[in-house]
Protein backbone atom coordinates (compact mmCIF):
# COMPACT_ATOMS: atom_id res chain seq x y z
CA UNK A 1 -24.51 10.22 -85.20
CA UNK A 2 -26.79 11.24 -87.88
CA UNK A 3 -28.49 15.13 -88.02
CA UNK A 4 -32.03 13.50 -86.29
CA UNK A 5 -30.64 11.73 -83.58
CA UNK A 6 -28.44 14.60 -83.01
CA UNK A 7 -31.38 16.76 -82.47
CA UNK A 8 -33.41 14.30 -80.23
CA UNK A 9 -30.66 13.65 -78.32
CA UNK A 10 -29.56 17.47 -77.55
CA UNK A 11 -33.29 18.68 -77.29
CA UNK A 12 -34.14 15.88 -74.57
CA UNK A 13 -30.85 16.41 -72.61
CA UNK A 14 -31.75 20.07 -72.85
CA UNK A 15 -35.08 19.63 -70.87
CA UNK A 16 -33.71 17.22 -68.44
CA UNK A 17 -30.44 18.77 -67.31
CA UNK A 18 -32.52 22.22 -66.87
CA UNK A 19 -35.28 20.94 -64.78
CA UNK A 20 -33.21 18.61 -62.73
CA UNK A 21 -31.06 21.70 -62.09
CA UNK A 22 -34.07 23.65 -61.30
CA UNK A 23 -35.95 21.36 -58.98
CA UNK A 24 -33.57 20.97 -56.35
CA UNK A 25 -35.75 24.01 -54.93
CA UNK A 26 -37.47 20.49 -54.17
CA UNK A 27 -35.22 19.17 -52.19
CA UNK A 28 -35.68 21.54 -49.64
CA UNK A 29 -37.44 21.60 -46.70
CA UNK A 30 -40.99 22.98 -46.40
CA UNK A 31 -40.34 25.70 -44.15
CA UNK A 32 -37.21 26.91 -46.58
CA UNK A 33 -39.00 26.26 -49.88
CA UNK A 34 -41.50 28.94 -47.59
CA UNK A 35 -39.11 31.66 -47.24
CA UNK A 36 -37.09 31.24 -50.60
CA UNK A 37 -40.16 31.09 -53.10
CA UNK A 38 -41.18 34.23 -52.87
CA UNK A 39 -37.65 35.41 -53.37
CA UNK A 40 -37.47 33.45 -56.31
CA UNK A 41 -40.67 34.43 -57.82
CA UNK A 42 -39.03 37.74 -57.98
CA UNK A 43 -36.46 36.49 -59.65
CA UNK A 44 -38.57 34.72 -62.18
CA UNK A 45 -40.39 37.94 -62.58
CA UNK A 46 -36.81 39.36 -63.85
CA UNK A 47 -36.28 36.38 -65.88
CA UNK A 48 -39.63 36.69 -67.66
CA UNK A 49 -39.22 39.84 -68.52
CA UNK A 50 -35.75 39.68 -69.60
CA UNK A 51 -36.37 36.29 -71.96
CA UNK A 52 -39.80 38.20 -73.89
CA UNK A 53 -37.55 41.52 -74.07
CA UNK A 54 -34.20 40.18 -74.85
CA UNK A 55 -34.38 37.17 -76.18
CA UNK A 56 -37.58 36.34 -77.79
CA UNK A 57 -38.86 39.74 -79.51
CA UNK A 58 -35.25 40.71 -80.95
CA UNK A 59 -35.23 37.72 -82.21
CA UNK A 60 -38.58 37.53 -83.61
CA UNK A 61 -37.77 41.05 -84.88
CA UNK A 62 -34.63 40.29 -86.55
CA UNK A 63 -36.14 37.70 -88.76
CA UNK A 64 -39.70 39.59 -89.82
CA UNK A 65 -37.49 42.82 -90.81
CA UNK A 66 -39.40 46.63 -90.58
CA UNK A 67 -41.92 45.75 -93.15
CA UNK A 68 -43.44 42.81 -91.16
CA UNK A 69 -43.09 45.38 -87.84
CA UNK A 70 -46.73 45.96 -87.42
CA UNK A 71 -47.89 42.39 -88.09
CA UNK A 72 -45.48 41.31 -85.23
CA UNK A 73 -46.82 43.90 -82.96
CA UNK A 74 -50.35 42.10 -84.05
CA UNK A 75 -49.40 38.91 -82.77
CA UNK A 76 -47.93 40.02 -79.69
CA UNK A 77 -51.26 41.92 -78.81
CA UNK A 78 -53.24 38.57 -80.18
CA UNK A 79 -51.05 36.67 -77.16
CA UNK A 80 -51.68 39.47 -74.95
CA UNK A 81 -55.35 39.12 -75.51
CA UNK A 82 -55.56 35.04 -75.64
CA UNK A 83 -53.86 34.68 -71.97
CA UNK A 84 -56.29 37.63 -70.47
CA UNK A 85 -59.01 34.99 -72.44
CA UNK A 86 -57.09 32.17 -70.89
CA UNK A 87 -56.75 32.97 -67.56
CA UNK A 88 -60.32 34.64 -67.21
CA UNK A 89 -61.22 30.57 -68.62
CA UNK A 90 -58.91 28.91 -65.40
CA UNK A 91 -60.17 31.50 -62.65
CA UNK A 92 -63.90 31.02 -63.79
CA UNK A 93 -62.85 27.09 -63.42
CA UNK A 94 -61.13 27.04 -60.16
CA UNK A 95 -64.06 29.62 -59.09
CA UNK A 96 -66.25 26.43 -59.57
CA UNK A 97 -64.17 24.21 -58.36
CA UNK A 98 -63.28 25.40 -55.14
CA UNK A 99 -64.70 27.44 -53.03
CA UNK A 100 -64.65 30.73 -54.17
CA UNK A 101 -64.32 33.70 -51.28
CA UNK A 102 -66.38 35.95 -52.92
CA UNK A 103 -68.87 33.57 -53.72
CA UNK A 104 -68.85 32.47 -49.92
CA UNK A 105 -69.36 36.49 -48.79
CA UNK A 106 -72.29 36.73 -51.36
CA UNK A 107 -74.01 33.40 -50.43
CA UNK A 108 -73.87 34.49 -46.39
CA UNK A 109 -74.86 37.87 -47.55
CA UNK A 110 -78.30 37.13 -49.37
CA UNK A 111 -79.17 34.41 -46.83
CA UNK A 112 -78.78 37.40 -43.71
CA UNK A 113 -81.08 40.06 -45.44
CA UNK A 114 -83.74 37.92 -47.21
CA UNK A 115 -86.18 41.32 -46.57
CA UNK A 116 -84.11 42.54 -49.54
CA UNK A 117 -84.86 39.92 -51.89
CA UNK A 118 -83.66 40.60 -55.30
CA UNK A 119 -81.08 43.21 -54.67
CA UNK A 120 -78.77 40.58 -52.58
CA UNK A 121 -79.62 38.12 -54.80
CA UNK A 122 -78.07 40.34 -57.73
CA UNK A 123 -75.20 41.53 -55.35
CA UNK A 124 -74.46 37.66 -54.78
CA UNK A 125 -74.40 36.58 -58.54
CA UNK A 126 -72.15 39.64 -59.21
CA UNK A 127 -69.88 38.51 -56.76
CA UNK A 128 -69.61 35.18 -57.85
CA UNK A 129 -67.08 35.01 -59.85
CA UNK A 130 -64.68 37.18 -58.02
CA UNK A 131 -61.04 34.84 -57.53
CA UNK A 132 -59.31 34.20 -54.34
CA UNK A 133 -55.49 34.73 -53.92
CA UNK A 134 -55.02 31.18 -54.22
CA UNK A 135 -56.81 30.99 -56.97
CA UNK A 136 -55.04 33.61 -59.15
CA UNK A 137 -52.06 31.67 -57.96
CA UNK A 138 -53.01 28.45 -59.40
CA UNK A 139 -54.25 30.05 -63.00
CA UNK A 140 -50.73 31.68 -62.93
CA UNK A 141 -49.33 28.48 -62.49
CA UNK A 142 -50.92 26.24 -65.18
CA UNK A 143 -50.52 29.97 -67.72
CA UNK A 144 -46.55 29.20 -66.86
CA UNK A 145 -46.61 26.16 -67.88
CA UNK A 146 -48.53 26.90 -70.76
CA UNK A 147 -46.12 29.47 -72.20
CA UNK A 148 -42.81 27.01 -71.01
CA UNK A 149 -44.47 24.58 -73.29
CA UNK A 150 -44.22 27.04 -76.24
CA UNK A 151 -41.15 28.54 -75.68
CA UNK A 152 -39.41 25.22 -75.38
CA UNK A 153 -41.09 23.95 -78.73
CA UNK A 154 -39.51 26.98 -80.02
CA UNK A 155 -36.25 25.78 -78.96
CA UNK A 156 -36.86 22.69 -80.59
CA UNK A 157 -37.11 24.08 -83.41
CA UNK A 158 -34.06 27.07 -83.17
CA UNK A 159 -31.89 23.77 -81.84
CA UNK A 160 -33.36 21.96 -85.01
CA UNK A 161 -32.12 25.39 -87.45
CA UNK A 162 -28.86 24.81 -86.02
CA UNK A 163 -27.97 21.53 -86.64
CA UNK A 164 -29.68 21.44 -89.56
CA UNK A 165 -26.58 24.46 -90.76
CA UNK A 166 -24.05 22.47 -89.17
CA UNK A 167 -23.82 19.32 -86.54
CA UNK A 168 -21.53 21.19 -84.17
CA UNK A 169 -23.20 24.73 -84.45
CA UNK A 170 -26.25 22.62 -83.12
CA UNK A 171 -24.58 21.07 -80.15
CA UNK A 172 -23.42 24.36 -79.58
CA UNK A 173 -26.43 26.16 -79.76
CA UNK A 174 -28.31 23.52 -77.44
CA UNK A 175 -25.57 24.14 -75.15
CA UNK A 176 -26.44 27.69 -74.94
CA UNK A 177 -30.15 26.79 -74.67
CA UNK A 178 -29.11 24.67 -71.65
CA UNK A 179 -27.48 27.22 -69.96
CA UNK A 180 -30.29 30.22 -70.46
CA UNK A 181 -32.88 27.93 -69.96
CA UNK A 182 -31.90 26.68 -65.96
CA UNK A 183 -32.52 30.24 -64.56
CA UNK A 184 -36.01 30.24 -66.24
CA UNK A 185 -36.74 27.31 -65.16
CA UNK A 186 -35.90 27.86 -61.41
CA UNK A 187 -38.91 30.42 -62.02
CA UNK A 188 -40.78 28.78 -63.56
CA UNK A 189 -40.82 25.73 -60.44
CA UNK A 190 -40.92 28.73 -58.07
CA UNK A 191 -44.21 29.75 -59.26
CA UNK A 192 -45.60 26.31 -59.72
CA UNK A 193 -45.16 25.63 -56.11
CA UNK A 194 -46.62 28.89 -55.49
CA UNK A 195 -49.70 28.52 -57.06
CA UNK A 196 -49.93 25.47 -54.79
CA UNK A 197 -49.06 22.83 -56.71
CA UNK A 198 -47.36 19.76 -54.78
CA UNK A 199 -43.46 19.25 -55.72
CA UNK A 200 -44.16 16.16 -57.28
CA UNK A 201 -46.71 17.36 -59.50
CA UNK A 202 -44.67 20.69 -60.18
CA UNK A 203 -41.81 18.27 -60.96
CA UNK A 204 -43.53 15.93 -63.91
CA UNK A 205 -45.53 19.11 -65.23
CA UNK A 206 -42.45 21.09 -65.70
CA UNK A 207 -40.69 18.24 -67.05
CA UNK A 208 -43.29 17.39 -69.33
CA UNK A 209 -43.65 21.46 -70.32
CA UNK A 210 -39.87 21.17 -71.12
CA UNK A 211 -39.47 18.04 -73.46
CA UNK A 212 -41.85 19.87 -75.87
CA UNK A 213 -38.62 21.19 -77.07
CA UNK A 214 -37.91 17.27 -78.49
CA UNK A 215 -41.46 17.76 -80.42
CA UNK A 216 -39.97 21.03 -81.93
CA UNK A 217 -36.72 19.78 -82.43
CA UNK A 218 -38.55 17.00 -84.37
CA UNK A 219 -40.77 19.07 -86.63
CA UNK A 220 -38.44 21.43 -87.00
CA UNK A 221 -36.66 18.34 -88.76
CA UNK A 222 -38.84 17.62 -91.11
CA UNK A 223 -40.74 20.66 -91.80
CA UNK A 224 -38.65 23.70 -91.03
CA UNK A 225 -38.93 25.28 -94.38
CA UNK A 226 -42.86 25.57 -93.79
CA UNK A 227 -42.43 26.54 -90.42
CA UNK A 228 -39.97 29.11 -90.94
CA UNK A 229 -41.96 31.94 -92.17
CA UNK A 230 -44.42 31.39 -89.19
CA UNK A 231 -41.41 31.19 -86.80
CA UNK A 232 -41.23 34.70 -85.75
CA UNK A 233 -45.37 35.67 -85.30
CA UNK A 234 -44.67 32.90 -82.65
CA UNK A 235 -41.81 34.35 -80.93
CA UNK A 236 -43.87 36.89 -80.22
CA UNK A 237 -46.94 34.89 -79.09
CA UNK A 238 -44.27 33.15 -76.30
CA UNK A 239 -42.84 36.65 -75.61
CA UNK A 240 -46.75 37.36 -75.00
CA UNK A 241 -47.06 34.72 -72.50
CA UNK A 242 -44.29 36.10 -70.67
CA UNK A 243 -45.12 39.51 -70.46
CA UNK A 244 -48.56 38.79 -69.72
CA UNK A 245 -47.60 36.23 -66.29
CA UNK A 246 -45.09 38.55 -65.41
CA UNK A 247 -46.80 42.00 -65.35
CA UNK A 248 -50.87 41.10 -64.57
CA UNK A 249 -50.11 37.81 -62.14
CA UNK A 250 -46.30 37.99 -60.46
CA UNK A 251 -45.98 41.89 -60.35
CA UNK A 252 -49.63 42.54 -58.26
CA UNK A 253 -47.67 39.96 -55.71
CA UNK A 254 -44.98 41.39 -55.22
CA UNK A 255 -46.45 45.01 -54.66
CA UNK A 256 -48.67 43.53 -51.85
CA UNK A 257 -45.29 43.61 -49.42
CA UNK A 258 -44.22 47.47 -50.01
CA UNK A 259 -41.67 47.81 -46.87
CA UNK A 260 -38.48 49.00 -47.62
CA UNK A 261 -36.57 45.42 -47.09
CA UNK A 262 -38.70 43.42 -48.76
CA UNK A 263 -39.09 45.62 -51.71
CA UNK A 264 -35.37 46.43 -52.12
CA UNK A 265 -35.04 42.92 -52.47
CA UNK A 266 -37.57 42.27 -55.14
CA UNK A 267 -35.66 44.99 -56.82
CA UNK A 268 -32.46 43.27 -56.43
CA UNK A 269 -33.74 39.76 -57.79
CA UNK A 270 -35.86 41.10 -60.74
CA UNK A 271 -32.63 42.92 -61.91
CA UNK A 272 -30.73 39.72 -61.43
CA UNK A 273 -32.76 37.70 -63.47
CA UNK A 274 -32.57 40.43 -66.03
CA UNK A 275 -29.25 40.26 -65.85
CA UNK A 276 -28.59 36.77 -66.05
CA UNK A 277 -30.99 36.08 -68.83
CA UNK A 278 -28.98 38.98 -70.85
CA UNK A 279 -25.67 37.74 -70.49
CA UNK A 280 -26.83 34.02 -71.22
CA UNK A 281 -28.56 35.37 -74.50
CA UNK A 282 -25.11 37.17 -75.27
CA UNK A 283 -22.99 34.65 -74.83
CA UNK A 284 -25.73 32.69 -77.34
CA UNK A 285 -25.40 35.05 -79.92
């Protein structure tokens, strides 16, 4: 087996074997999918975190070395900045889309004190674009996929570096991609069927978010030596992505249930997925 098909091979089992493993969450019932999702979007939270923290940034890190420090930081706060951008674009969208709560309040509003004229009518296109639950639950959704899509690329191309060095370091390393990747993605499907998407749709989307890492894998090929410079400014746009979903969308969520149960169990699962994101990026390395 020659060093391409190697890659191709590894990079497409890679997706598939991870997001089969993660979507038997689909296999379950509705009412059980009901109770475990938001158990696992705490978990996910965890895993979020953990991958940007542990994996992606001292990795990205590593490879820039302290003089290349602040430019790093640069593109981390660029990412930041383009998902806020991002997800202001999909709420605005969905706000249009659907029908929007506030929008709804505002509309009944102005129509019930006409005698007021302009001052409702201002109130009401103030209001307008205000988001719904749901709705910040479906941008976080297609953001997730969005930053999967990345990250996986970036496997590709790590999977790519690897074989490229030596055939069996590659299988090796795609092994250990594998096995980090299936708790992420068992997040990542927990908060696509959150945000409301149907399990066949968070299914194909996922799996199509996940075989981007065949794309990298292939470019990585043929152009790493381009690429490589550029490598770790994107690390730390993915890590971005992460941080971003995890602290402004999943986080909010989870602080709307503050007993003591239900919050020493999102304290439980976030650490988990830490954890198990840490000691698959240790056994990695």
């Amino acid at each position: 087996m020659n060093t391409l098909t190697g890659i191709i091979l590894f990079t497409a089992l890679g997706g598939v074997l991870s997001i089969l493993a993660a979507s038997s969450l689909l296999l379950l019932s509705g009412k059980s999918r009901l109770a475990l999702v938001p158990h696992l979007v705490s978990f996910a939270t965890g895993a979020l975190l953990g991958a940007a923290f542990l994996g992606l940034l001292p990795d990205a890190l590593a490879m820039v070395g302290p003089e290349n420090f602040h430019n790093l930081g640069l593109s981390i706060i660029i990412g930041i900045f383009t998902f806020f951008i991002l997800e202001k674009t999909v709420l605005w969208r969905h706000c249009h889309n659907d029908h929007c709560e506030a929008h709804a309040i505002g509309h009944n509003h102005a129509h019930t004190h006409d005698d007021h004229g302009d001052f409702h009518q201002h109130e009401h296109e103030q209001n307008h674009f205000e988001p719904t639950e749901e709705q910040r639950k479906a941008a976080s959704g297609s953001l997730i996929l969005l930053g999967d899509a990345v990250h996986n690329f970036l496997d590709g191309i790590l999977i790519a570096a690897a074989f490229l060095t030596d055939f069996h370091l590659g299988v090796v390393t795609a092994m250990a991609v594998i096995a980090h990747e299936i708790p992420q993605e068992i997040g990542d499907v927990a908060i696509l069927l959150n945000s409301g998407m149907s399990r066949k749709k968070a299914f194909y989307t996922n799996l199509l978010a996940s075989l981007t890492s065949v794309v990298g894998g292939v470019l990585g090929y043929f152009a790493l030596q381009n690429l490589e410079p550029f490598l770790p400014y994107v690390l730390g746009f993915a890590a971005s992505s992460f941080i971003y979903i995890a602290v402004a969308d999943l986080i909010p969520g989870l602080h709307r249930k503050v007993d003591a149960k239900n919050s020493v169990t999102q304290i439980v699962l976030i650490a988990l997925g830490i954890l198990v994101v840490y000691l698959s990026h240790s056994n990695l390395h």
